[in-house]
C-alpha atoms as a PDB file:
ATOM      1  CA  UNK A   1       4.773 -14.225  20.739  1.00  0.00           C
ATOM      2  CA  UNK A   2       4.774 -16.763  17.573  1.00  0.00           C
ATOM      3  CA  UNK A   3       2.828 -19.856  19.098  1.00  0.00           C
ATOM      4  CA  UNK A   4       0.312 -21.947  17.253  1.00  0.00           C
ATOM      5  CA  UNK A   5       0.315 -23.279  13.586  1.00  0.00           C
ATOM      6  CA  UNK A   6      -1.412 -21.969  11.021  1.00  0.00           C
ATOM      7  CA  UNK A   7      -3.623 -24.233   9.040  1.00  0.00           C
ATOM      8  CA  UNK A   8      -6.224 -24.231   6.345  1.00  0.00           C
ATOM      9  CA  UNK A   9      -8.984 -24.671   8.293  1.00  0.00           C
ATOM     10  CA  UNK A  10      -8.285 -21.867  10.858  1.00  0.00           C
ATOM     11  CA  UNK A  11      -7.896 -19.298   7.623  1.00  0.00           C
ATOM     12  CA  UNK A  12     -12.092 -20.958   6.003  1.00  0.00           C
ATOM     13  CA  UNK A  13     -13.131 -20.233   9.552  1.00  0.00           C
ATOM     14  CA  UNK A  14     -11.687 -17.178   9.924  1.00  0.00           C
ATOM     15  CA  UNK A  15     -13.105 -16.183   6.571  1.00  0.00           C
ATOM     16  CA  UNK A  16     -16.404 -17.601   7.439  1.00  0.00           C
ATOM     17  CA  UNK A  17     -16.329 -15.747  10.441  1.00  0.00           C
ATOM     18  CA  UNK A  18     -15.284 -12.422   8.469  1.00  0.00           C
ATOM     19  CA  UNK A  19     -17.579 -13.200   5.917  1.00  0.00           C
ATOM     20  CA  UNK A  20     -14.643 -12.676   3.636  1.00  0.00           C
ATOM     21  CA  UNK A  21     -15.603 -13.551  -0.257  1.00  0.00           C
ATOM     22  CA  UNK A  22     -13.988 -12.714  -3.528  1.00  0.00           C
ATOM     23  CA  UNK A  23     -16.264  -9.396  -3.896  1.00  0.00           C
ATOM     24  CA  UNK A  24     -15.090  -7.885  -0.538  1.00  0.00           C
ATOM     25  CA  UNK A  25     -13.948  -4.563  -0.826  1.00  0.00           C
ATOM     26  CA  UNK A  26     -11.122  -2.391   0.605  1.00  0.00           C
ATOM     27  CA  UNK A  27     -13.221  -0.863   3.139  1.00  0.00           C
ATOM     28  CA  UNK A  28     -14.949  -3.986   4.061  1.00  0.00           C
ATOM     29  CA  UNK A  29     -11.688  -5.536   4.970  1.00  0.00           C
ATOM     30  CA  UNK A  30     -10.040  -3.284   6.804  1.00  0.00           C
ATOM     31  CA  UNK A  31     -12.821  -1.401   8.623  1.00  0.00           C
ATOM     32  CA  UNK A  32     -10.894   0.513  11.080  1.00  0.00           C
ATOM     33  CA  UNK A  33     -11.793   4.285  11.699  1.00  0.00           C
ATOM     34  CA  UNK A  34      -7.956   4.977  12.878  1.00  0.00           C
ATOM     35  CA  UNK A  35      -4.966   3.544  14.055  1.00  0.00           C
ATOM     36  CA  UNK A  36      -5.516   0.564  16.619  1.00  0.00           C
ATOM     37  CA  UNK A  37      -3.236   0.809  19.646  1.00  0.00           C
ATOM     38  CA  UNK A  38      -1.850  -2.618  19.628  1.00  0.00           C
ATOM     39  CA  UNK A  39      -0.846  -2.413  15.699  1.00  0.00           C
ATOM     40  CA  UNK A  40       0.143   1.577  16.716  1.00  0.00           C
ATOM     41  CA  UNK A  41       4.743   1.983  17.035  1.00  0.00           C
ATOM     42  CA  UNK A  42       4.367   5.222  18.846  1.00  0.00           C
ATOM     43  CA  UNK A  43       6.375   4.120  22.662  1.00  0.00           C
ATOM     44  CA  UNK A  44       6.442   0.140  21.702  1.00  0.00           C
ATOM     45  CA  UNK A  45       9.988  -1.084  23.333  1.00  0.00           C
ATOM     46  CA  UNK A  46      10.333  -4.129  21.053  1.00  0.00           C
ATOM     47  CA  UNK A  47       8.445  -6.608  19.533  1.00  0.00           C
ATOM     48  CA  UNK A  48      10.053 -10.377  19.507  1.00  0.00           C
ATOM     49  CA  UNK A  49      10.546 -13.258  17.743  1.00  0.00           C
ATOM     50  CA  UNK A  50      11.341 -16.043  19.961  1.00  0.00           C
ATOM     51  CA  UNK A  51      12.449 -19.425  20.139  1.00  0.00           C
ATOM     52  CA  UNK A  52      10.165 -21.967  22.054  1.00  0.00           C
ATOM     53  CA  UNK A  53      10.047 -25.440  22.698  1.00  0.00           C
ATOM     54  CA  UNK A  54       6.730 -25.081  19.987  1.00  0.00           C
ATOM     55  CA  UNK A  55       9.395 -23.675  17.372  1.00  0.00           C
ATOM     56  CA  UNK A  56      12.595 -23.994  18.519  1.00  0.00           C
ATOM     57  CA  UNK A  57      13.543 -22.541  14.892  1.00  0.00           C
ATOM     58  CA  UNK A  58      12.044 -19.483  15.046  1.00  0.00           C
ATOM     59  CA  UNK A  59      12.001 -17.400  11.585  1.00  0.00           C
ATOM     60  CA  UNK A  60      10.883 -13.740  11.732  1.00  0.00           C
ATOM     61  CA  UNK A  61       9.407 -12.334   8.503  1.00  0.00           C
ATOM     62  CA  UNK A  62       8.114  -9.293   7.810  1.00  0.00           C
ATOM     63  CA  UNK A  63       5.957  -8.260   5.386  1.00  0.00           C
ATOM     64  CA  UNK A  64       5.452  -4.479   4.613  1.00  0.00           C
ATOM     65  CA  UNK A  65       2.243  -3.617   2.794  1.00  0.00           C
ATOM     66  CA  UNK A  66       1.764  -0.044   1.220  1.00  0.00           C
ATOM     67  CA  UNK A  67      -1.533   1.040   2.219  1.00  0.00           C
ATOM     68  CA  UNK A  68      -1.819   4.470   0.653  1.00  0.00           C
ATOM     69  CA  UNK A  69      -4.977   5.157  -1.682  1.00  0.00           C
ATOM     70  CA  UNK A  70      -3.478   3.461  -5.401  1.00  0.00           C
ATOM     71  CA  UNK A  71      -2.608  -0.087  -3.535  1.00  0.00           C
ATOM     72  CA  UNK A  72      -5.940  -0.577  -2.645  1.00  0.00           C
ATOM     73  CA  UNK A  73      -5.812  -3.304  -4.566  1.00  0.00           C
ATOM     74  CA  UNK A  74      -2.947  -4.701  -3.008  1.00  0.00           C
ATOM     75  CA  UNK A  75      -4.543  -4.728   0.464  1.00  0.00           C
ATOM     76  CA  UNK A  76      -7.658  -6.543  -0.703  1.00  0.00           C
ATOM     77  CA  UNK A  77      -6.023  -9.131  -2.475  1.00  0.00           C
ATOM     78  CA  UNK A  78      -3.355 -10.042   0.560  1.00  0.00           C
ATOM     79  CA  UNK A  79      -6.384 -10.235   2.602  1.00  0.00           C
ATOM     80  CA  UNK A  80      -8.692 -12.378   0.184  1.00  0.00           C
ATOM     81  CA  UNK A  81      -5.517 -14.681  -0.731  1.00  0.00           C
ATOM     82  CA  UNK A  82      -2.161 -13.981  -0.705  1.00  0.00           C
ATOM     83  CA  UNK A  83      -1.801 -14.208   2.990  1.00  0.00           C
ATOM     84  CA  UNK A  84      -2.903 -18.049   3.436  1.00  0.00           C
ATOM     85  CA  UNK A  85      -0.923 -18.688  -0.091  1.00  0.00           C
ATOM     86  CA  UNK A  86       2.548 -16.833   0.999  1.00  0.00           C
ATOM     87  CA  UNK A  87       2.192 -19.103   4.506  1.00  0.00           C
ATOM     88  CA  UNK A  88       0.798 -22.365   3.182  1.00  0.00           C
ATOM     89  CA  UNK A  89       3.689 -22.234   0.739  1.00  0.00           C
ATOM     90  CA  UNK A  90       6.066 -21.631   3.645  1.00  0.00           C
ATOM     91  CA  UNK A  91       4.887 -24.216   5.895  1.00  0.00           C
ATOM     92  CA  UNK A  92       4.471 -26.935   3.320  1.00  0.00           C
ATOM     93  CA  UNK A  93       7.753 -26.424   1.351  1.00  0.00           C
ATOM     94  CA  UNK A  94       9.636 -25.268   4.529  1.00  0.00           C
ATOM     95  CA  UNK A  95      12.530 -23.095   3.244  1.00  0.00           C
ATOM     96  CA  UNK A  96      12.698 -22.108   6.756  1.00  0.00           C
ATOM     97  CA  UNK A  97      11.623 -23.339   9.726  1.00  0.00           C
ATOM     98  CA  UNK A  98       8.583 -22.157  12.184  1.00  0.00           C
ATOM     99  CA  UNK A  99       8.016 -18.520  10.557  1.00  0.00           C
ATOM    100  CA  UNK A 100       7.137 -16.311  12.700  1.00  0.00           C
ATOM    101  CA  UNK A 101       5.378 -13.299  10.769  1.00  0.00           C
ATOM    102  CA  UNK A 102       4.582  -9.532  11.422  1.00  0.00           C
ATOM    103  CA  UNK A 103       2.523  -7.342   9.162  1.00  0.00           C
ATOM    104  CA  UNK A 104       3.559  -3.551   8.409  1.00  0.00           C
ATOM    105  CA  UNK A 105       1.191  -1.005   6.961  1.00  0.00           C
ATOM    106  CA  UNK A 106       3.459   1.427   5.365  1.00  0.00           C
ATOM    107  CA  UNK A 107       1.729   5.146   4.542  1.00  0.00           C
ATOM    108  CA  UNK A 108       4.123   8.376   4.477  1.00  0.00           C
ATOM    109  CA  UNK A 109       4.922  10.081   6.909  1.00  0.00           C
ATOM    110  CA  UNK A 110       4.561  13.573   5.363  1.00  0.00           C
ATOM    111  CA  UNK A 111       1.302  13.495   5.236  1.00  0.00           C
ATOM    112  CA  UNK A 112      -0.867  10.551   6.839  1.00  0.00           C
ATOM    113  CA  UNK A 113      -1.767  10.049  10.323  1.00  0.00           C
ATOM    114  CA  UNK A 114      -1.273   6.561  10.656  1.00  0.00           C
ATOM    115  CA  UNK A 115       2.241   6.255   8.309  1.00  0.00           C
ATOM    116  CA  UNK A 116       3.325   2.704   9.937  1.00  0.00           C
ATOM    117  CA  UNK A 117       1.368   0.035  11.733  1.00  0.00           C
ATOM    118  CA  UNK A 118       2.926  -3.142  13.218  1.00  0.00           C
ATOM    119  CA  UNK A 119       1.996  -6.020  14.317  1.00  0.00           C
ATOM    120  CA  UNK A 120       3.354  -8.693  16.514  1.00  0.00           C
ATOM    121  CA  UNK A 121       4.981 -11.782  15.418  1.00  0.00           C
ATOM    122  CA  UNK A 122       2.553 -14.489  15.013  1.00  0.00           C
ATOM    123  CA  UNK A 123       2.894 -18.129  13.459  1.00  0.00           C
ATOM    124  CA  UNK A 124      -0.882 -18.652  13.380  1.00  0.00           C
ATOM    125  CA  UNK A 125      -4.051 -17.327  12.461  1.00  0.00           C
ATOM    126  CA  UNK A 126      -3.658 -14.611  14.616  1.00  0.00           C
ATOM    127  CA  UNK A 127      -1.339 -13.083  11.505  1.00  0.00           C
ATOM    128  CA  UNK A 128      -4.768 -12.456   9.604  1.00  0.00           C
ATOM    129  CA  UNK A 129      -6.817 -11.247  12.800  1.00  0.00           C
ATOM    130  CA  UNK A 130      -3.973  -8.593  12.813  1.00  0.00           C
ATOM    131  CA  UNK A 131      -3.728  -8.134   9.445  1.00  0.00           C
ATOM    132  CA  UNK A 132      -7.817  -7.476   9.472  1.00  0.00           C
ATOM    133  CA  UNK A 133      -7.139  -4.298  11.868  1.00  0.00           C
ATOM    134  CA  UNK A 134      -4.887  -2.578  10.094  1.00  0.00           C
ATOM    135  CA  UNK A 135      -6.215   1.376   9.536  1.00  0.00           C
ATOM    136  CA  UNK A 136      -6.655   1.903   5.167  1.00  0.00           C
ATOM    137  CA  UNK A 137      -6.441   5.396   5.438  1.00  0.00           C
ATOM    138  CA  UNK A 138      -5.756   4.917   1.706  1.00  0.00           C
ATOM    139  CA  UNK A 139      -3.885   8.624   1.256  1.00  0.00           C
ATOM    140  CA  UNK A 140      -0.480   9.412   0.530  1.00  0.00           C
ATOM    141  CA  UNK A 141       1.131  12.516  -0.324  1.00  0.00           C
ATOM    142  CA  UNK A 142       1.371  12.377  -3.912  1.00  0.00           C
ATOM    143  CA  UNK A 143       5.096  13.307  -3.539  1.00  0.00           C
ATOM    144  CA  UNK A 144       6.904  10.983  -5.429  1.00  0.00           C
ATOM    145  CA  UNK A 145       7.611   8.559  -2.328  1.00  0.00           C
ATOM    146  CA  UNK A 146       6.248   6.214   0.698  1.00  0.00           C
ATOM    147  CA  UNK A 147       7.917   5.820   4.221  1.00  0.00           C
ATOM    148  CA  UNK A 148       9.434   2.699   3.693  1.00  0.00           C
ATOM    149  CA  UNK A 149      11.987   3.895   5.898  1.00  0.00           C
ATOM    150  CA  UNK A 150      10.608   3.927   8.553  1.00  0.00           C
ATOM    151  CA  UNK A 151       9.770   0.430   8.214  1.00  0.00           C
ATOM    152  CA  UNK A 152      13.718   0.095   8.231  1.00  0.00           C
ATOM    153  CA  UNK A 153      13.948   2.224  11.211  1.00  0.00           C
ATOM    154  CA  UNK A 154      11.774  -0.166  13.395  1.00  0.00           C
ATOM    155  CA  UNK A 155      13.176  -3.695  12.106  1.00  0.00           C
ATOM    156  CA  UNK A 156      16.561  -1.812  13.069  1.00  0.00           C
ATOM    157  CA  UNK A 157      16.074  -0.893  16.214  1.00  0.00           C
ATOM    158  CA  UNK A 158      12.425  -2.150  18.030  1.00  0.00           C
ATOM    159  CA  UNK A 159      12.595  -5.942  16.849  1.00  0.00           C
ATOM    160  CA  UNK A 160      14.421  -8.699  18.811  1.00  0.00           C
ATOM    161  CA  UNK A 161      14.863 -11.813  17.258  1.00  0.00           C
ATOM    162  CA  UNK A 162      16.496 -14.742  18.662  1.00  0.00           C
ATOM    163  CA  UNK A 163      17.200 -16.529  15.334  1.00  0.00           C
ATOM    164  CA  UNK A 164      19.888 -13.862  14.718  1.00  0.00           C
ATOM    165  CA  UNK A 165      20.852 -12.524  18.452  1.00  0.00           C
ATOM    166  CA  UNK A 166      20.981 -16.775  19.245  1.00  0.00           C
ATOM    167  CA  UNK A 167      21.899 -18.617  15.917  1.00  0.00           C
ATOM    168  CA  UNK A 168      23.810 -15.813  13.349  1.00  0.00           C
ATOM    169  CA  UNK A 169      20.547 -16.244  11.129  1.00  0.00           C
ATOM    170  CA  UNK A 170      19.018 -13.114   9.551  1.00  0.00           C
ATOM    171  CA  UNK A 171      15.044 -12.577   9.588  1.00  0.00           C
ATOM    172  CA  UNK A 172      13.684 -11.438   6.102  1.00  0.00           C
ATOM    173  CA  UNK A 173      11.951  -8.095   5.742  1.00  0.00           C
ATOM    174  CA  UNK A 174       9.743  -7.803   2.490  1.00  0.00           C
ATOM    175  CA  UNK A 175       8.567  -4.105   1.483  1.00  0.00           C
ATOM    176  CA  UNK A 176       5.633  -4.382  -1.147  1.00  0.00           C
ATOM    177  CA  UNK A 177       4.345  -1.093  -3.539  1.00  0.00           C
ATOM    178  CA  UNK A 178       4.484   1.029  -6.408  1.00  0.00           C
ATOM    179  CA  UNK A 179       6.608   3.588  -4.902  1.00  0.00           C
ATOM    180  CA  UNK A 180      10.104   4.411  -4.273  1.00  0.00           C
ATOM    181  CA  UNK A 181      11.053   5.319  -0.519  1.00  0.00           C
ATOM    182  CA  UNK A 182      11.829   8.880   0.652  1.00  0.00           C
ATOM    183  CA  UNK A 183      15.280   9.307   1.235  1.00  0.00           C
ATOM    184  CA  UNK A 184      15.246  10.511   4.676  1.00  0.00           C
ATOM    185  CA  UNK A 185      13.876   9.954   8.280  1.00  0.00           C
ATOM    186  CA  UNK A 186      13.711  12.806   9.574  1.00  0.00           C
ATOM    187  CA  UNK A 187      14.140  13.180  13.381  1.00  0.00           C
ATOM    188  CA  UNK A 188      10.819  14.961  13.700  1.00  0.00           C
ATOM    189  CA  UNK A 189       8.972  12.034  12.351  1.00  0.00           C
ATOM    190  CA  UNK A 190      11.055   9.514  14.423  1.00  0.00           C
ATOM    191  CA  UNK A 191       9.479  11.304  17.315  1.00  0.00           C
ATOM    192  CA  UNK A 192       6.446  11.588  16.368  1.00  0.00           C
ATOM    193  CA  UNK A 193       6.154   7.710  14.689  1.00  0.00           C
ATOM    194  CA  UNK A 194       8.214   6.037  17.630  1.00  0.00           C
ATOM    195  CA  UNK A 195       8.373   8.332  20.696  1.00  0.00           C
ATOM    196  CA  UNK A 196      12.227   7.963  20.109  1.00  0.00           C
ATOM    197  CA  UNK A 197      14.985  11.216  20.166  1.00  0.00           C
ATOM    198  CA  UNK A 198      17.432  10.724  17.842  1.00  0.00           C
ATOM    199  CA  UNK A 199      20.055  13.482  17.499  1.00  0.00           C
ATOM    200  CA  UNK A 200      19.476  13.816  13.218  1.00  0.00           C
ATOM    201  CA  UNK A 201      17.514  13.053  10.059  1.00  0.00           C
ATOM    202  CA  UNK A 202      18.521   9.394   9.096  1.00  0.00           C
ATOM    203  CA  UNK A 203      19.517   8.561   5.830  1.00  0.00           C
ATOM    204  CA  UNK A 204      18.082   5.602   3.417  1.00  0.00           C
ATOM    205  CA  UNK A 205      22.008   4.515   3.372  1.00  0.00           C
ATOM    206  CA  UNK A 206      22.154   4.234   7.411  1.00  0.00           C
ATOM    207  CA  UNK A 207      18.908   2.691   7.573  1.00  0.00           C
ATOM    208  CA  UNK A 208      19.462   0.218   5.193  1.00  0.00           C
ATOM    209  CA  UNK A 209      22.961  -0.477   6.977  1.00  0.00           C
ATOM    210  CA  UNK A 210      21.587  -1.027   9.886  1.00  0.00           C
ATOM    211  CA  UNK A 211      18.820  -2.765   9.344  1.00  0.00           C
ATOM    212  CA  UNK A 212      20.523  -4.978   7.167  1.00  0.00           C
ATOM    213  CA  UNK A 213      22.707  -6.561  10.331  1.00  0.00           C
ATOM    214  CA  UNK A 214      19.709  -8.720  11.107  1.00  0.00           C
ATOM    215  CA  UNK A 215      17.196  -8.834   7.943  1.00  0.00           C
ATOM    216  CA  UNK A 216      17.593  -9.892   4.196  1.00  0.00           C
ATOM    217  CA  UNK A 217      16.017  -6.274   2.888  1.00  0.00           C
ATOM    218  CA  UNK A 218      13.661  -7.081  -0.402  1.00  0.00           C
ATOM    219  CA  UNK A 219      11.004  -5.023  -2.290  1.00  0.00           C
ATOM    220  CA  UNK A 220       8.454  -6.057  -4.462  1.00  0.00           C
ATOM    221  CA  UNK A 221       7.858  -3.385  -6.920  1.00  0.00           C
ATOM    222  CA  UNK A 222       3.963  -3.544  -8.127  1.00  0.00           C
ATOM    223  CA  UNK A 223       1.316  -1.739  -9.656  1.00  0.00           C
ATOM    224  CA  UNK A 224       2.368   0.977 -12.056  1.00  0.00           C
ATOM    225  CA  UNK A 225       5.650   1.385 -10.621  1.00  0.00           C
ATOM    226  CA  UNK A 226       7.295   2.997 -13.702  1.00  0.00           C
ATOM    227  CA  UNK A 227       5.479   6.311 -13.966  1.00  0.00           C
ATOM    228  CA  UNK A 228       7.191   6.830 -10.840  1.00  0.00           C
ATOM    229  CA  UNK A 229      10.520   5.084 -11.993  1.00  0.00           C
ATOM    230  CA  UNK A 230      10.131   3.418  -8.804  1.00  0.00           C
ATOM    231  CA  UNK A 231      12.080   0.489 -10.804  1.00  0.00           C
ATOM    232  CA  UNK A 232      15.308   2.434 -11.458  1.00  0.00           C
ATOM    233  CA  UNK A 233      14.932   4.238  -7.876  1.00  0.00           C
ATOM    234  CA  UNK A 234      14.658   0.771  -5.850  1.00  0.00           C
ATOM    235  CA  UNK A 235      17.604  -0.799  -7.979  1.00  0.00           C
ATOM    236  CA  UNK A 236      19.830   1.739  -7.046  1.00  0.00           C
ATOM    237  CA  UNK A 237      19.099   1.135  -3.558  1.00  0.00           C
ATOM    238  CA  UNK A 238      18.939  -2.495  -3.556  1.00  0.00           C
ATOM    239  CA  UNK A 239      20.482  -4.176  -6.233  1.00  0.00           C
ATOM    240  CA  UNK A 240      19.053  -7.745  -7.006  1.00  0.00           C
ATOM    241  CA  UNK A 241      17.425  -7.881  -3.778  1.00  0.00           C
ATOM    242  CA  UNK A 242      14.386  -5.879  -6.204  1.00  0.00           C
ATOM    243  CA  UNK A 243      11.559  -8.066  -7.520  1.00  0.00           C
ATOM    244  CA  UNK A 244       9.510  -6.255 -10.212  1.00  0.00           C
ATOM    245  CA  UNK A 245       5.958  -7.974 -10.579  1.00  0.00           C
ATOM    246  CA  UNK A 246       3.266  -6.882 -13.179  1.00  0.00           C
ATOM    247  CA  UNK A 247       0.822  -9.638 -11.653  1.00  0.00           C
ATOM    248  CA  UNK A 248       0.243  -8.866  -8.039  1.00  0.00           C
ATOM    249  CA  UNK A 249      -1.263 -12.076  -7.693  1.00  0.00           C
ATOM    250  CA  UNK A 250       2.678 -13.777  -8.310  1.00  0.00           C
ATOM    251  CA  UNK A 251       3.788 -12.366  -4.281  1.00  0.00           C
ATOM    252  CA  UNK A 252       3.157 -15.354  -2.860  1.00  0.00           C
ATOM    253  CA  UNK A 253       4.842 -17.853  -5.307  1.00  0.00           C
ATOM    254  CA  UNK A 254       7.918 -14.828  -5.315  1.00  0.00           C
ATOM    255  CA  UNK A 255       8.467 -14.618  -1.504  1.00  0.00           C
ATOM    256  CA  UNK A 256       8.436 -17.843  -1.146  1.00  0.00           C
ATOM    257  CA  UNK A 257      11.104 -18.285  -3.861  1.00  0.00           C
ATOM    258  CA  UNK A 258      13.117 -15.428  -2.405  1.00  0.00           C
ATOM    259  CA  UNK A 259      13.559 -16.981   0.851  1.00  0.00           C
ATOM    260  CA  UNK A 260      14.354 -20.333  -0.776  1.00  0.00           C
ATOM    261  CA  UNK A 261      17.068 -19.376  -2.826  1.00  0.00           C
ATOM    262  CA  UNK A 262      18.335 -16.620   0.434  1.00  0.00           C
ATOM    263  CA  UNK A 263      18.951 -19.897   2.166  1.00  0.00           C
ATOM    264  CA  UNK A 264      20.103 -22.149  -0.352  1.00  0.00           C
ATOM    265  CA  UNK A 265      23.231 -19.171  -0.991  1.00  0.00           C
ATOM    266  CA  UNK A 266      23.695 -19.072   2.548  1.00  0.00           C
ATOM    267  CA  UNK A 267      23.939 -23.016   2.994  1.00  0.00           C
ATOM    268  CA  UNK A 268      26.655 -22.859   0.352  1.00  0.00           C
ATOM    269  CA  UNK A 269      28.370 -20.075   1.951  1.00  0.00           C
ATOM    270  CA  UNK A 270      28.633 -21.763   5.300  1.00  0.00           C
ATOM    271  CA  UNK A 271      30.352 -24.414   3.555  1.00  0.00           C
ATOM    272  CA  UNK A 272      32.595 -22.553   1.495  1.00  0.00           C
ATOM    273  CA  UNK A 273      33.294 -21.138   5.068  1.00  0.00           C
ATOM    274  CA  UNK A 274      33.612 -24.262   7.094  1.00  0.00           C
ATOM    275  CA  UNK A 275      35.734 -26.078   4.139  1.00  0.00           C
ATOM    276  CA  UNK A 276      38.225 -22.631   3.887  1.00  0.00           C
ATOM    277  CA  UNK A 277      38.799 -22.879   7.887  1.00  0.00           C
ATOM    278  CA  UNK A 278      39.584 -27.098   7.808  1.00  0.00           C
ATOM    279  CA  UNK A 279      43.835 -26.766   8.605  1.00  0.00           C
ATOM    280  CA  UNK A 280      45.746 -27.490   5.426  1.00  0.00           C
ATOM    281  CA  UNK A 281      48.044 -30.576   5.466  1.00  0.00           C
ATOM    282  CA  UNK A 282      51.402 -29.927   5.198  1.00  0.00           C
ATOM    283  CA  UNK A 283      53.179 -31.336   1.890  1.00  0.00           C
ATOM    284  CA  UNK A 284      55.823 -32.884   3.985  1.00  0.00           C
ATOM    285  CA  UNK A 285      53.370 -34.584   6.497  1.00  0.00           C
ATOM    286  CA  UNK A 286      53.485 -38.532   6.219  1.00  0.00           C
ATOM    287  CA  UNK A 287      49.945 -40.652   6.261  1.00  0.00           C
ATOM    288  CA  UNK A 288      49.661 -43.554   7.814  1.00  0.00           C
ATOM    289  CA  UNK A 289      47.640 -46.228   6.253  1.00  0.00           C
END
């Protein structure tokens, strides 16, 4: 998957063809009754992001949208704008090269029916034609927490991606929403979300380990994040690699500077690298002139 471009005039069209306008609502957007099997994780082997002679470059991101009932906001305004905006920004001030993205719904799995939804990767418009079938169910549990997990838990271990398995280069793997993450998958809900046995609950600390091998992990706290100190929660967890963002409206503009200054650290550590593994001269050695 990941062919194409994506361009402006694909996204008017597609809203055109949507009839997408600033007054759309929630519902209108996303106007599916339940989960749609191709966006559904339950028995999916893998999903890929791979090179091509199109984009020999490829660069997975991922961007994980909470889609419980108090980021209904959130939803609407990704699909109104922030979509073509994080993209455009992406393509025209290429911090990476041909992204290839995938869209996550993330709900909980202790109480929805539909607690993740993935899509493939995609590098055109088909990213918002995906993005437009994603199930609202728009619940929750009200228990302090969102599955973001189990976001983790299929990055980890359902996503090949040749620009790390090929070229050392990690994919980037943005959570977005106002709550902190549960701090367990447990290995009833694995089988349940993903079809997978696993021998145990999985901790956020082993998820975040392992998914970490091939992703730069972010979240973008939003929303009224601290009534739920979702803040101080996500810090602990992440460190810097937490954004928090009173003006939803600012994701674009912030993943794209994410990703910027992700590579622009890792270009200097390759040097640093590359500079510390040159052989030393000896002091005794003679040059010739």
């Amino acid at each position: 998957m990941g062919g194409g471009k994506w361009t402006s005039s694909d996204w008017d069209s597609y809203k055109t063809s949507r009839g997408i306008t600033t007054h759309s609502t929630v519902r209108e957007l996303y106007a599916s009754s339940s989960i749609k099997k191709s966006l559904n994780p339950l028995g999916v082997k893998i999903r890929e992001s791979r090179d091509s002679d199109e984009h020999p470059n490829s660069s997975p991101i991922i961007l994980g949208l909470d889609v419980t009932g108090s980021m209904g906001y959130l939803a609407e305004e990704i699909a109104k704008t922030s979509l073509n905006e994080i993209i455009t920004s992406i393509y025209k001030e290429k911090p990476i090269e041909d992204p290839q993205i995938m869209i996550m719904a993330i709900g909980d799995a202790f109480s929805d029916s539909a607690p993740l939804q993935v899509s493939q990767f995609e590098s055109d418009i088909r990213i918002a034609e995906q993005l437009s079938d994603v199930y609202f169910e728009g619940c929750g549990g009200g228990n302090g927490g969102e599955s973001y997990l189990a976001a983790w838990y299929f990055a980890a271990r359902h996503t090949d991606i040749d620009s790390y398995e090929l070229h050392g280069r990690k994919g980037y793997l943005f959570t977005i929403g106002d709550e902190p993450d549960h701090k367990y998958l447990t290995k009833e809900q694995i089988k349940e979300i993903f079809g997978d046995d696993v021998g145990n609950d999985l901790t956020e600390k082993e998820l975040l380990e392992e998914v970490s091998e091939k992703y730069n992990v972010y979240h973008i706290c939003v929303g009224d994040y601290s009534w739920h100190n979702s803040d101080t929660k996500w810090k602990k967890v992440l460190g810097e690699r937490v954004t928090l963002l009173n003006d939803h409206t600012k994701i674009p503009k912030v993943i794209k500077e994410i990703i910027k200054l992700t590579e622009e650290n890792e270009e200097k550590n390759n040097t640093k690298k590359k500079v510390s593994s040159l052989p030393k001269k000896d002091d005794n050695e003679l040059v010739m002139m």
